[in-house]
C-alpha atoms as a PDB file:
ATOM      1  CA  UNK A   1       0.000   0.000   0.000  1.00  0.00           C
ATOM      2  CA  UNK A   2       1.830   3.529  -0.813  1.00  0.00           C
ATOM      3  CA  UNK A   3       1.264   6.246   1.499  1.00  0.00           C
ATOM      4  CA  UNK A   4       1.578  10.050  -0.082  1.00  0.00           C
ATOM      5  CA  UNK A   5       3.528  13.303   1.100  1.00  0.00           C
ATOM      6  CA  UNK A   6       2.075  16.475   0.506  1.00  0.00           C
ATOM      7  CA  UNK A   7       4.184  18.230  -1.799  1.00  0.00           C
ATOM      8  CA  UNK A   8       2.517  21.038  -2.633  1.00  0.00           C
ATOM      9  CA  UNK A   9       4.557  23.624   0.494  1.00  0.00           C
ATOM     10  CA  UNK A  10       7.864  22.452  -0.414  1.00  0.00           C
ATOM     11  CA  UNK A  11       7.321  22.700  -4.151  1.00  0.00           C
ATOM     12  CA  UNK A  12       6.159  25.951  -3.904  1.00  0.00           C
ATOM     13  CA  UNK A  13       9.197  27.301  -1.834  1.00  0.00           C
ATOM     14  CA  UNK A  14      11.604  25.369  -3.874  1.00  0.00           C
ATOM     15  CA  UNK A  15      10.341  27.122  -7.346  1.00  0.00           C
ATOM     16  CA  UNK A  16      10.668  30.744  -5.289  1.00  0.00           C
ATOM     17  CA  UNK A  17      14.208  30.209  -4.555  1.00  0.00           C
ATOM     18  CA  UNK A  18      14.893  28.885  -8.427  1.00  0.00           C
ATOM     19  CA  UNK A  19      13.145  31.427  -9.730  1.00  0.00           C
ATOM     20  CA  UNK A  20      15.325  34.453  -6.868  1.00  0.00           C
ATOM     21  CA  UNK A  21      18.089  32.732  -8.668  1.00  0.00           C
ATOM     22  CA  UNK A  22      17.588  33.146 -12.287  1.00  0.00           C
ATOM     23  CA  UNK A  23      16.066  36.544 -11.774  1.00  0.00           C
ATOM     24  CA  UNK A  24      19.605  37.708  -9.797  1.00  0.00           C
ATOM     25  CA  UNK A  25      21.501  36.249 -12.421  1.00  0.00           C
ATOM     26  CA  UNK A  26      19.423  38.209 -15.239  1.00  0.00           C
ATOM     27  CA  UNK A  27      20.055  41.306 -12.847  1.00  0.00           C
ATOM     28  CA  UNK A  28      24.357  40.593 -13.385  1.00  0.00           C
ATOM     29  CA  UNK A  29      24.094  39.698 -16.180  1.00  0.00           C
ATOM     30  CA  UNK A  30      22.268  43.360 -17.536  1.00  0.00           C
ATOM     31  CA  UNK A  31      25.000  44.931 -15.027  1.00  0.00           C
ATOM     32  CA  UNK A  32      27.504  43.343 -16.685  1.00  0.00           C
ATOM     33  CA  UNK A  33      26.775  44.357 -19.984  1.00  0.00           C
ATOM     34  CA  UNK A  34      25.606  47.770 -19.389  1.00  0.00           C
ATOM     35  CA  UNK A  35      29.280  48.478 -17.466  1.00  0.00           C
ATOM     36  CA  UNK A  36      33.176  48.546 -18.471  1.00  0.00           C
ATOM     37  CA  UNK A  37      35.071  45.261 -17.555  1.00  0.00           C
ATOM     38  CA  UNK A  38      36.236  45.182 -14.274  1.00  0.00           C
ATOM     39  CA  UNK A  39      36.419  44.161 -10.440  1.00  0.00           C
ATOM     40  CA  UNK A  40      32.623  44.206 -10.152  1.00  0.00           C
ATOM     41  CA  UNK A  41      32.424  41.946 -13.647  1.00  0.00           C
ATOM     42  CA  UNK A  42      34.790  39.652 -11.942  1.00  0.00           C
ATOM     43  CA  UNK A  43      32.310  39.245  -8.586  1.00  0.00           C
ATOM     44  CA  UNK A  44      29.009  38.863 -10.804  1.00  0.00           C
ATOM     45  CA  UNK A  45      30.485  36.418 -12.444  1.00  0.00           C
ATOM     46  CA  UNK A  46      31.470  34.342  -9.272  1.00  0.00           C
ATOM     47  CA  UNK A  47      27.993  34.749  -8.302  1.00  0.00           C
ATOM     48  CA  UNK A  48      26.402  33.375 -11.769  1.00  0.00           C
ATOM     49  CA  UNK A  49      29.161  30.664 -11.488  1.00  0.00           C
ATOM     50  CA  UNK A  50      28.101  29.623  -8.372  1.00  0.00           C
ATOM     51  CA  UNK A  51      24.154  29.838  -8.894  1.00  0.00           C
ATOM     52  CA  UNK A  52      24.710  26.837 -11.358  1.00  0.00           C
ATOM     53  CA  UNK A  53      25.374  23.963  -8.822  1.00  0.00           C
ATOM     54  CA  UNK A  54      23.079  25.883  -6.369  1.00  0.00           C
ATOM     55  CA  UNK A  55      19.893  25.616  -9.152  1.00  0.00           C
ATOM     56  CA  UNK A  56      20.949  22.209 -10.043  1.00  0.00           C
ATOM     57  CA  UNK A  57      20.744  20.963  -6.298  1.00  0.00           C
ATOM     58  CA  UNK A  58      17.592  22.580  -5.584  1.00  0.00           C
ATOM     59  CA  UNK A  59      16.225  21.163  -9.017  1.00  0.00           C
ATOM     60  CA  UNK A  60      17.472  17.797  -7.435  1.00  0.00           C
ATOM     61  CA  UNK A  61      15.660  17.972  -4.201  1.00  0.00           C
ATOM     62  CA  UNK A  62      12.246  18.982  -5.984  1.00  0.00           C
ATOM     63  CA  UNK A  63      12.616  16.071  -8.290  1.00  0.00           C
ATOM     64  CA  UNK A  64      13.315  13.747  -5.120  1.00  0.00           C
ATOM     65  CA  UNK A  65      10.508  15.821  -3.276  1.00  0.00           C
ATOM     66  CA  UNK A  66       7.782  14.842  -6.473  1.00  0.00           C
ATOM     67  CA  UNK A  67       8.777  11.166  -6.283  1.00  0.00           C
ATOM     68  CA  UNK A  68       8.348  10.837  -3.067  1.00  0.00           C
ATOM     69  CA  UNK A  69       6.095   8.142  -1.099  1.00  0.00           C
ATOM     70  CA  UNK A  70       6.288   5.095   1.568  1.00  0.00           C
ATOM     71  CA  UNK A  71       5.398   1.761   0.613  1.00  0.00           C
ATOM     72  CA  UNK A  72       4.078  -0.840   2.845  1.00  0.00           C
ATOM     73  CA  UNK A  73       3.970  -4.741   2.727  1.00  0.00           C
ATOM     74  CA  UNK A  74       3.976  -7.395   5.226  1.00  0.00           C
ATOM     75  CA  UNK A  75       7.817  -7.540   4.590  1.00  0.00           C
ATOM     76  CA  UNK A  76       9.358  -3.632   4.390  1.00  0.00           C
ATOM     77  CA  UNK A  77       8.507  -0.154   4.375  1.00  0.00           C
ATOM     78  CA  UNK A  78      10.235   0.960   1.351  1.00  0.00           C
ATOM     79  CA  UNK A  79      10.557   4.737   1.372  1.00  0.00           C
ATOM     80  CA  UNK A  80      11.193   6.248  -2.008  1.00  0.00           C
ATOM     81  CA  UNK A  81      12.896   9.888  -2.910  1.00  0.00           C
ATOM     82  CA  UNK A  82      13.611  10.413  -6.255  1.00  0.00           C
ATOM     83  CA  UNK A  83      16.325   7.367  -7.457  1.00  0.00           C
ATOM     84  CA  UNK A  84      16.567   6.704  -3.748  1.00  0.00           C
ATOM     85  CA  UNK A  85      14.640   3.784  -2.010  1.00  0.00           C
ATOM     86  CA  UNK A  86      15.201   3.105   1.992  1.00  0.00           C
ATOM     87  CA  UNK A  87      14.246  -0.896   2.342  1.00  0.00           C
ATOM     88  CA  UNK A  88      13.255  -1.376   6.477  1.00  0.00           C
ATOM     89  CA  UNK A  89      12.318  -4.389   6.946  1.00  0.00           C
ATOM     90  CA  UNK A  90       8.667  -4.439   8.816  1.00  0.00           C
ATOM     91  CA  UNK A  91      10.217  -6.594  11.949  1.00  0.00           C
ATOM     92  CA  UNK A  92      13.507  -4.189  12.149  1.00  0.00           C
ATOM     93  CA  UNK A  93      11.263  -1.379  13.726  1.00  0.00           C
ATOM     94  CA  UNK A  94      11.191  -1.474  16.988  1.00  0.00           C
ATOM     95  CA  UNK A  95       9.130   1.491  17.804  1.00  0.00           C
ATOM     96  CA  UNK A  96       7.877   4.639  15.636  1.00  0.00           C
ATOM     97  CA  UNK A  97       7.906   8.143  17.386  1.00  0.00           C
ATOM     98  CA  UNK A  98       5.922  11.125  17.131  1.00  0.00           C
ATOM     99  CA  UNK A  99       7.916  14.444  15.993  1.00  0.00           C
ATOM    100  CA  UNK A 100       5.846  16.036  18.440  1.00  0.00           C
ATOM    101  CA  UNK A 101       8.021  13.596  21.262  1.00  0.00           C
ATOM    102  CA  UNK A 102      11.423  14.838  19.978  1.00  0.00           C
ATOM    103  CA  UNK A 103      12.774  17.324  22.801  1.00  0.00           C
ATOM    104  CA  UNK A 104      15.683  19.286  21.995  1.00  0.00           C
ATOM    105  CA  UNK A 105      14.748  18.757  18.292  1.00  0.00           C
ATOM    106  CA  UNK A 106      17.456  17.708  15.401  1.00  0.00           C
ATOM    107  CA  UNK A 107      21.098  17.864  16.935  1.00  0.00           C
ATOM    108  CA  UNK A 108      24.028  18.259  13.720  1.00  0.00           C
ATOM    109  CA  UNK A 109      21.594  17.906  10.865  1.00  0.00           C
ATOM    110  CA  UNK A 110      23.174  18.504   7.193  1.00  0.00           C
ATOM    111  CA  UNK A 111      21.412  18.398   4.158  1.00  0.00           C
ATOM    112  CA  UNK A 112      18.572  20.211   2.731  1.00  0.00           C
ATOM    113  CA  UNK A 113      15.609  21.922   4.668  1.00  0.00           C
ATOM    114  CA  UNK A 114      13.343  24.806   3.815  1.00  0.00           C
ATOM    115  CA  UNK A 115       9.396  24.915   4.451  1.00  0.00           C
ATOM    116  CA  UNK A 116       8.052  21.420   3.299  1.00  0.00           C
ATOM    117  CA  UNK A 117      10.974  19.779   2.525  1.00  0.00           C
ATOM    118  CA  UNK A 118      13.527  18.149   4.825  1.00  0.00           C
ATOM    119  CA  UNK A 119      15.755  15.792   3.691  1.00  0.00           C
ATOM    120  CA  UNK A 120      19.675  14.551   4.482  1.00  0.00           C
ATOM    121  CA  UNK A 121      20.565  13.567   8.438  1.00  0.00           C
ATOM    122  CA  UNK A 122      21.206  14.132  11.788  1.00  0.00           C
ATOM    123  CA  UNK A 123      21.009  12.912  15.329  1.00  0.00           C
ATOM    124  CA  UNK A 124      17.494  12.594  17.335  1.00  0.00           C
ATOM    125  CA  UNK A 125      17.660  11.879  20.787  1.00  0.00           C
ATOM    126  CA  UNK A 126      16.380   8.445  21.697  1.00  0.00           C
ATOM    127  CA  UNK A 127      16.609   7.296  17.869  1.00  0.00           C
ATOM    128  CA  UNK A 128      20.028   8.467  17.319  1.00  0.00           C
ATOM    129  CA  UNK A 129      21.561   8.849  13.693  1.00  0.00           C
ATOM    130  CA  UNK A 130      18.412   9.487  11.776  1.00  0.00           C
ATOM    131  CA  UNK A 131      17.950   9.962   7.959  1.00  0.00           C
ATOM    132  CA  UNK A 132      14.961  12.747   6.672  1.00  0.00           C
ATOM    133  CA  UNK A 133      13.117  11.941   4.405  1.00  0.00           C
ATOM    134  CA  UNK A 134      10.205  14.529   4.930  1.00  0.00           C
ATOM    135  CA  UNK A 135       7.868  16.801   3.533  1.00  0.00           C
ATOM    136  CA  UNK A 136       6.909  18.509   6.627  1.00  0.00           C
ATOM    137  CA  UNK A 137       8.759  20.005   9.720  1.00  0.00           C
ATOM    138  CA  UNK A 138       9.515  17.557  12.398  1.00  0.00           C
ATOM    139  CA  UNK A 139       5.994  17.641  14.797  1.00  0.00           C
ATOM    140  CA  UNK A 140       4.333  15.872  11.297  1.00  0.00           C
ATOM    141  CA  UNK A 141       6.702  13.700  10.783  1.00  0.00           C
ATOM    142  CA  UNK A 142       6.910   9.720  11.802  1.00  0.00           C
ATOM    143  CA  UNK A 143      10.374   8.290  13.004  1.00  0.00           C
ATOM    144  CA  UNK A 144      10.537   5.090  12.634  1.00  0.00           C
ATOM    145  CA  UNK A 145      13.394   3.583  14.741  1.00  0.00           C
ATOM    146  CA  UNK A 146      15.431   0.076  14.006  1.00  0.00           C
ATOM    147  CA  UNK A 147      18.572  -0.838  15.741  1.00  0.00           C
ATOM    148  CA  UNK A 148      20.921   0.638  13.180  1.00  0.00           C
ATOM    149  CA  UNK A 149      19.752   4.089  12.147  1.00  0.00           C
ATOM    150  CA  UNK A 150      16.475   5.684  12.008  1.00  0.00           C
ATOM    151  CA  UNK A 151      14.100   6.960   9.150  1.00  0.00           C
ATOM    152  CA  UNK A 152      11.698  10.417   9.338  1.00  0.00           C
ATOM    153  CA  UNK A 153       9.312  10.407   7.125  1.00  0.00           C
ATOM    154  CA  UNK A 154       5.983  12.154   6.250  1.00  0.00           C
ATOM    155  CA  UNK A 155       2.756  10.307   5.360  1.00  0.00           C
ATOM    156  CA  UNK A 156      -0.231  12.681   4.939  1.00  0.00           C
ATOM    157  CA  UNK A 157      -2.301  10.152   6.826  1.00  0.00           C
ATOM    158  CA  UNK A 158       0.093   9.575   9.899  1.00  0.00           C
ATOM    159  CA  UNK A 159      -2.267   7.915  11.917  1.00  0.00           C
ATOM    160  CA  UNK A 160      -3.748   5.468   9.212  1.00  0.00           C
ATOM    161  CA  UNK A 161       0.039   4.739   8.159  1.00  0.00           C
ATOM    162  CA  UNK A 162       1.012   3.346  11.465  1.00  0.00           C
ATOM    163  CA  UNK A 163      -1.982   1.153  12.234  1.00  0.00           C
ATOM    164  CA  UNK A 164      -0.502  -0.352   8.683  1.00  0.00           C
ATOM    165  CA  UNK A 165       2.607  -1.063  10.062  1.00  0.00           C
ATOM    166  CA  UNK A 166       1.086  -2.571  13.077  1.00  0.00           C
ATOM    167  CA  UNK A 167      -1.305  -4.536  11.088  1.00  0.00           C
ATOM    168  CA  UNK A 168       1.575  -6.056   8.497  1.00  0.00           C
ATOM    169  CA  UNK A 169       3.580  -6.452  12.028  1.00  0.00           C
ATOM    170  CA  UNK A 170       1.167  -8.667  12.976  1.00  0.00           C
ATOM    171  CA  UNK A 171       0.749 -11.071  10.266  1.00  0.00           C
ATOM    172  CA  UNK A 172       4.315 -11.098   9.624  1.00  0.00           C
ATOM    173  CA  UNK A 173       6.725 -11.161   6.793  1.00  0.00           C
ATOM    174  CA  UNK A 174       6.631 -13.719   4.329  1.00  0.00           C
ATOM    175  CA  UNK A 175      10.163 -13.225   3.206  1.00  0.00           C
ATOM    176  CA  UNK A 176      13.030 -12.147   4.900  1.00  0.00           C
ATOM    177  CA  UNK A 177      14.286  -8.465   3.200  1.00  0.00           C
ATOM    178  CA  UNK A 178      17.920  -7.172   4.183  1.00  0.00           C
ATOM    179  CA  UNK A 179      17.352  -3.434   5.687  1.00  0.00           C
ATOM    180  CA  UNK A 180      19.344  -1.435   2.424  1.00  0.00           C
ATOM    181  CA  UNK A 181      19.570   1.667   0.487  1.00  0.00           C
ATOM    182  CA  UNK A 182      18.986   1.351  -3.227  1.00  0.00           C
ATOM    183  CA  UNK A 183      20.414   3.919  -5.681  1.00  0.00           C
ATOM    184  CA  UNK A 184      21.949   4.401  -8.803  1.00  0.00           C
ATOM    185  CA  UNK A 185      25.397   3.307  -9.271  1.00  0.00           C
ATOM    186  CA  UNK A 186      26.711   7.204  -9.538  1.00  0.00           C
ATOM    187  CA  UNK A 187      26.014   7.565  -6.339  1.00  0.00           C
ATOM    188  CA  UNK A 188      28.860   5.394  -4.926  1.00  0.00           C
ATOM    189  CA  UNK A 189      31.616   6.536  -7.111  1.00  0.00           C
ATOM    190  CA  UNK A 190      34.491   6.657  -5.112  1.00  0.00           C
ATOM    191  CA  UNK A 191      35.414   9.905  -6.466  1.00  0.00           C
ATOM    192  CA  UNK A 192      32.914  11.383  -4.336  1.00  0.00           C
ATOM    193  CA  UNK A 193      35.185  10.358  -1.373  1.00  0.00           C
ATOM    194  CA  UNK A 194      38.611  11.019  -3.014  1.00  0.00           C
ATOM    195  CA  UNK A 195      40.537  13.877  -1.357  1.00  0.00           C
ATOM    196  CA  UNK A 196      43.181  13.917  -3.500  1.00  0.00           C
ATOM    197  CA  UNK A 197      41.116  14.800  -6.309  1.00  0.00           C
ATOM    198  CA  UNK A 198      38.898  17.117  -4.874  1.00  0.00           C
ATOM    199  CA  UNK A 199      42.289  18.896  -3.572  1.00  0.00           C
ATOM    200  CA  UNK A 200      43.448  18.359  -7.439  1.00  0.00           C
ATOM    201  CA  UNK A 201      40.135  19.730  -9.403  1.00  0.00           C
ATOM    202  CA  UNK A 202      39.849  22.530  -6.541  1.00  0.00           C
ATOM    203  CA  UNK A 203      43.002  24.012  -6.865  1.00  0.00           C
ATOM    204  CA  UNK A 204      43.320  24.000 -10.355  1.00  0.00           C
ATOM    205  CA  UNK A 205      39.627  25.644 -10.553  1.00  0.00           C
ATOM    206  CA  UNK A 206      40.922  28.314  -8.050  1.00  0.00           C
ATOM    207  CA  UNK A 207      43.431  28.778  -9.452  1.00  0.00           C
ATOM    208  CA  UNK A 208      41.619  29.519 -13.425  1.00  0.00           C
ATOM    209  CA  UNK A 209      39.271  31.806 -11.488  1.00  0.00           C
ATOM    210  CA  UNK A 210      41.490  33.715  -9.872  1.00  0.00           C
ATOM    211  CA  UNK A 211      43.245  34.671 -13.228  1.00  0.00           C
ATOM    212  CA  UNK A 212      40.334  36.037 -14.571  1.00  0.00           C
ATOM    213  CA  UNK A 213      40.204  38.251 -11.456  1.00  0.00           C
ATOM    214  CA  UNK A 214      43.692  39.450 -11.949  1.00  0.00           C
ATOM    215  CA  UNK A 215      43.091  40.904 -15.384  1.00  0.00           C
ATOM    216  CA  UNK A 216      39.492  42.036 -14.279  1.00  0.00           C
ATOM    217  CA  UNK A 217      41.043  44.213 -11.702  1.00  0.00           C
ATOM    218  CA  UNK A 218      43.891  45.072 -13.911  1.00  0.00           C
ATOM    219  CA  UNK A 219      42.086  45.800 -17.138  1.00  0.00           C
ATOM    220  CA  UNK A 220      40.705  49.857 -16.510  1.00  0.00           C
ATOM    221  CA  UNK A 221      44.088  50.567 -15.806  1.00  0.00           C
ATOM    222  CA  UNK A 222      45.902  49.261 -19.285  1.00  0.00           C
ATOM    223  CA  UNK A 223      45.776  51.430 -22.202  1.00  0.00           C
ATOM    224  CA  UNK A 224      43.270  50.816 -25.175  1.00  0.00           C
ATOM    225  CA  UNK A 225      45.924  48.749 -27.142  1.00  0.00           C
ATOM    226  CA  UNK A 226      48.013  46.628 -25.793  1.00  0.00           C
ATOM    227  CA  UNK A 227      51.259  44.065 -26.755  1.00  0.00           C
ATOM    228  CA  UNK A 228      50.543  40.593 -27.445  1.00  0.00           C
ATOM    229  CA  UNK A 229      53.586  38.871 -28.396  1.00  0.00           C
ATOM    230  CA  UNK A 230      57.673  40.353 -28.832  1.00  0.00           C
ATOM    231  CA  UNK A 231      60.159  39.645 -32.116  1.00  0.00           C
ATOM    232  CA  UNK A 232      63.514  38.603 -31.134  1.00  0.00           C
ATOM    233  CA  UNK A 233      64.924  42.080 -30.358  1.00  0.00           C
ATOM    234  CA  UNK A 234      62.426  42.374 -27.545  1.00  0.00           C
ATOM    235  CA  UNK A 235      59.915  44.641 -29.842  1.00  0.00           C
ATOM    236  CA  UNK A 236      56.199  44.526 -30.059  1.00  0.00           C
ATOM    237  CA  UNK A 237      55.192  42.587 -33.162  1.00  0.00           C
ATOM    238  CA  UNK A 238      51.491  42.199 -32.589  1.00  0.00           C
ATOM    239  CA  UNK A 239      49.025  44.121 -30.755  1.00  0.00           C
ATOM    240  CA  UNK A 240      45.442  44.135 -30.188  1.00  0.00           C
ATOM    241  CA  UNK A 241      42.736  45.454 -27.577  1.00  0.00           C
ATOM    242  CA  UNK A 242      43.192  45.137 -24.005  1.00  0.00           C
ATOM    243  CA  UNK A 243      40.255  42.867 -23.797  1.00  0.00           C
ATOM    244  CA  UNK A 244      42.860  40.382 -24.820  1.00  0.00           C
ATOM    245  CA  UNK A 245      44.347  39.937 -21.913  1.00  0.00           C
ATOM    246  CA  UNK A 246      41.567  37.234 -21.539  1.00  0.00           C
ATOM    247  CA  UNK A 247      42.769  34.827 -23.761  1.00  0.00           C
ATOM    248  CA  UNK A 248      44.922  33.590 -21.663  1.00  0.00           C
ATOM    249  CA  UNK A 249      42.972  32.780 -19.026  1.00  0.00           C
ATOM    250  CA  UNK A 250      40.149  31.492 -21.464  1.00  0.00           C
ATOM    251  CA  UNK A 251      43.107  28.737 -22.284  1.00  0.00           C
ATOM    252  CA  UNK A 252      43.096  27.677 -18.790  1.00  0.00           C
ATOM    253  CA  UNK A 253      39.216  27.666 -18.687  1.00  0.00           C
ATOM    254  CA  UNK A 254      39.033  25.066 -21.698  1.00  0.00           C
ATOM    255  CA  UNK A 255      41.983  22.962 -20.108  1.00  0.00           C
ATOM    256  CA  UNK A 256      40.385  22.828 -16.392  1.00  0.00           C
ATOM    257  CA  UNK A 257      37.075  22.221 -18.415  1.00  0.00           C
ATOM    258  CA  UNK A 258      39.295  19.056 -20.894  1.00  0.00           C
ATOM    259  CA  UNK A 259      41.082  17.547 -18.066  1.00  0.00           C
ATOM    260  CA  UNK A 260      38.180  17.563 -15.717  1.00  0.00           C
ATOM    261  CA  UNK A 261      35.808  15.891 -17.421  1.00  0.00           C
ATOM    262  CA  UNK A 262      39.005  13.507 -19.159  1.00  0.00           C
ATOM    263  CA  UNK A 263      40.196  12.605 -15.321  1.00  0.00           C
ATOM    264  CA  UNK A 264      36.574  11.864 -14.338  1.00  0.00           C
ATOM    265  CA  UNK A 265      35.518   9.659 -17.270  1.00  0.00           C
ATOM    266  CA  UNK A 266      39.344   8.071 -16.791  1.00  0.00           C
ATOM    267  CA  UNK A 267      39.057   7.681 -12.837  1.00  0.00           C
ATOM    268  CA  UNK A 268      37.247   4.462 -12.903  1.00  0.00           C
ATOM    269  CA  UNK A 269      39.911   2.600 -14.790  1.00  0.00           C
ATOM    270  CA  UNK A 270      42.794   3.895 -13.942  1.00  0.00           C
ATOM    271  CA  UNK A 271      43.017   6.918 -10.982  1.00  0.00           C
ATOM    272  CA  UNK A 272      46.660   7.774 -11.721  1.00  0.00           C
ATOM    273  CA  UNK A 273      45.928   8.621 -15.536  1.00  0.00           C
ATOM    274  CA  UNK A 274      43.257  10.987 -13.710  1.00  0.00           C
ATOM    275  CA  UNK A 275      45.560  12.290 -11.062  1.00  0.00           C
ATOM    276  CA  UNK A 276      48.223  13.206 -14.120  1.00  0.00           C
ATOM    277  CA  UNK A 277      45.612  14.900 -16.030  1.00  0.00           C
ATOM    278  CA  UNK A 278      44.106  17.208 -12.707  1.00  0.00           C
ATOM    279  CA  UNK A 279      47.719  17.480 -12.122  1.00  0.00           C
ATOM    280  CA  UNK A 280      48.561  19.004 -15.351  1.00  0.00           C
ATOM    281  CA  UNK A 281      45.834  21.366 -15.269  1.00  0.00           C
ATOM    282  CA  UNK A 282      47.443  23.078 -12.344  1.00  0.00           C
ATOM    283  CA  UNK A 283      51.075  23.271 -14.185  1.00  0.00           C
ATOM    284  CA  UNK A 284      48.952  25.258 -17.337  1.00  0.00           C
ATOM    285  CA  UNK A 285      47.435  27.635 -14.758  1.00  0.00           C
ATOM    286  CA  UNK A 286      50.504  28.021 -13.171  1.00  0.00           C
ATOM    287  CA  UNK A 287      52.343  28.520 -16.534  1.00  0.00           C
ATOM    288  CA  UNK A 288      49.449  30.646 -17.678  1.00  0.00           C
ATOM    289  CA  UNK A 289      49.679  32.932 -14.709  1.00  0.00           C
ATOM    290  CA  UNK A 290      53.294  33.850 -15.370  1.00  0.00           C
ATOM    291  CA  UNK A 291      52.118  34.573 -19.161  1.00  0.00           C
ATOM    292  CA  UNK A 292      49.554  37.163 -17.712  1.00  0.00           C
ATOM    293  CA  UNK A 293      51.221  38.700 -15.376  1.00  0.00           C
ATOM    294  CA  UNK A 294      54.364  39.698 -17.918  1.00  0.00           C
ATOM    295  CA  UNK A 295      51.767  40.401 -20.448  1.00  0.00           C
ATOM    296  CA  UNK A 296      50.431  42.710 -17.892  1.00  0.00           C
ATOM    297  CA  UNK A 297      53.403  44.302 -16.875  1.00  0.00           C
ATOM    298  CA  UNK A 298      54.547  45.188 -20.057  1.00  0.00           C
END
């Protein structure tokens, strides 16, 4: 039997903050155009930049949020959130609290929460670590408690799903069901765990970014025409506009962009190739930051 969440709070909030997003990035983006390059270009930038993963994460959680539900059988409650299912195994719980019983409420909880939504973990007292799965704040939701971790979870009917659970409880499984969390196989890349790359892909990344603030903050100050590239007796042989003082770090954008997504389709077979590659993109920024700063200075 599948229980629903009501969907329609969280939904609603989670389109309002998509849609504060794309409206401040139209509002840099008209800034930007409308003004001369510089500093301020550099910081709307960093904030359209960083929008990108925000809107994707919050797209994430509203596509979780719409296929959410709880299953019940004699055998499990399977919860389901987006490509997510929680198996609990009916005979695992060993009691299921109220929200409104939680004192002290939600100690170290990380993930996502805004009004009718609540999802990622943290500790309850008297059900300890405890995953949220939830689309209402903790006094509506259910936690149902097993030895290992618990679950919080959101029916719409709250009482009708736990006379369910003590109903299949009663009658008993007819199977035994390990107590498991089913997901796609992206999920447990171990590049999501990998310090050295994230250290890797960060730096290089910060690296790239910084650049382009450099000759942001440098560009009102350079003349209108600028030297590109020297003959042999040390003599400007090519010129062009100052704006060109972003090529260079446009380079280093398409390399961090190459070896990125190279090391990451590489990592699975073979991590060193992938470490070379996120490795290399640091020696081109580095390389490409002494390029700028002499083209700079002179």
């Amino acid at each position: 039997m599948e229980w629903l969440t009501d969907k329609r709070t969280g939904t609603q909030t989670g389109l309002l903050f998509i849609i504060g997003l794309v409206v401040l990035d139209i509002l840099c983006l008209i800034v930007m155009i409308t003004r001369p390059i510089g500093p301020l270009t550099f910081i709307l930038s960093l904030i359209m930049l960083a929008s990108i993963p925000l809107l994707a994460l919050i797209g994430y959680q509203l596509y979780g949020l719409a296929r959410s539900g709880y299953d019940v059988d004699r055998n499990a409650v399977t919860i389901q959130w987006g490509p997510v299912k929680q198996i609990v195994p009916v005979e695992s719980i060993q009691r299921i609290m109220l929200g409104t019983e939680v004192e002290g409420g939600v100690r170290g909880f990380h993930g996502w929460r805004w009004p009718g939504l609540m999802q990622g973990q943290g500790e309850v007292p008297e059900a300890d670590l405890t995953v949220f799965y939830a689309s209402a704040a903790l006094p509506q939701q259910l936690i149902l408690v097993t030895p290992t971790i618990s679950y919080a979870i959101s029916p719409v009917d709250a009482a009708g799903f736990i006379e369910s659970i003590k109903a299949r409880y009663e009658l008993g499984p007819t199977q035994a069901v390990a107590q498991t969390t089913e997901q796609p196989a992206f999920f447990d890349w171990p590049l999501w765990s990998d310090r050295v790359a994230h250290y890797l892909v960060i730096t290089g990344t910060t690296m790239c970014l910084l650049l382009f603030g450099l000759v942001s903050l440098r560009l009102p100050q350079l003349p209108a025409v600028i030297p590109l590239h020297y003959n042999a007796l040390g003599l400007p042989d090519r010129t062009g506009p100052a704006t060109q003082a972003f090529i260079l770090p446009l380079i280093g954008l398409l390399a961090l962009g190459a070896n990125t997504v190279l090391g990451g389709l590489f990592y699975r077979r073979e991590q060193v190739a992938s470490y070379l590659l996120w490795g290399g993109t640091i020696v081109v920024q580095v390389l490409l930051w002494i390029g700028t700063t002499n083209l700079l200075r002179a």
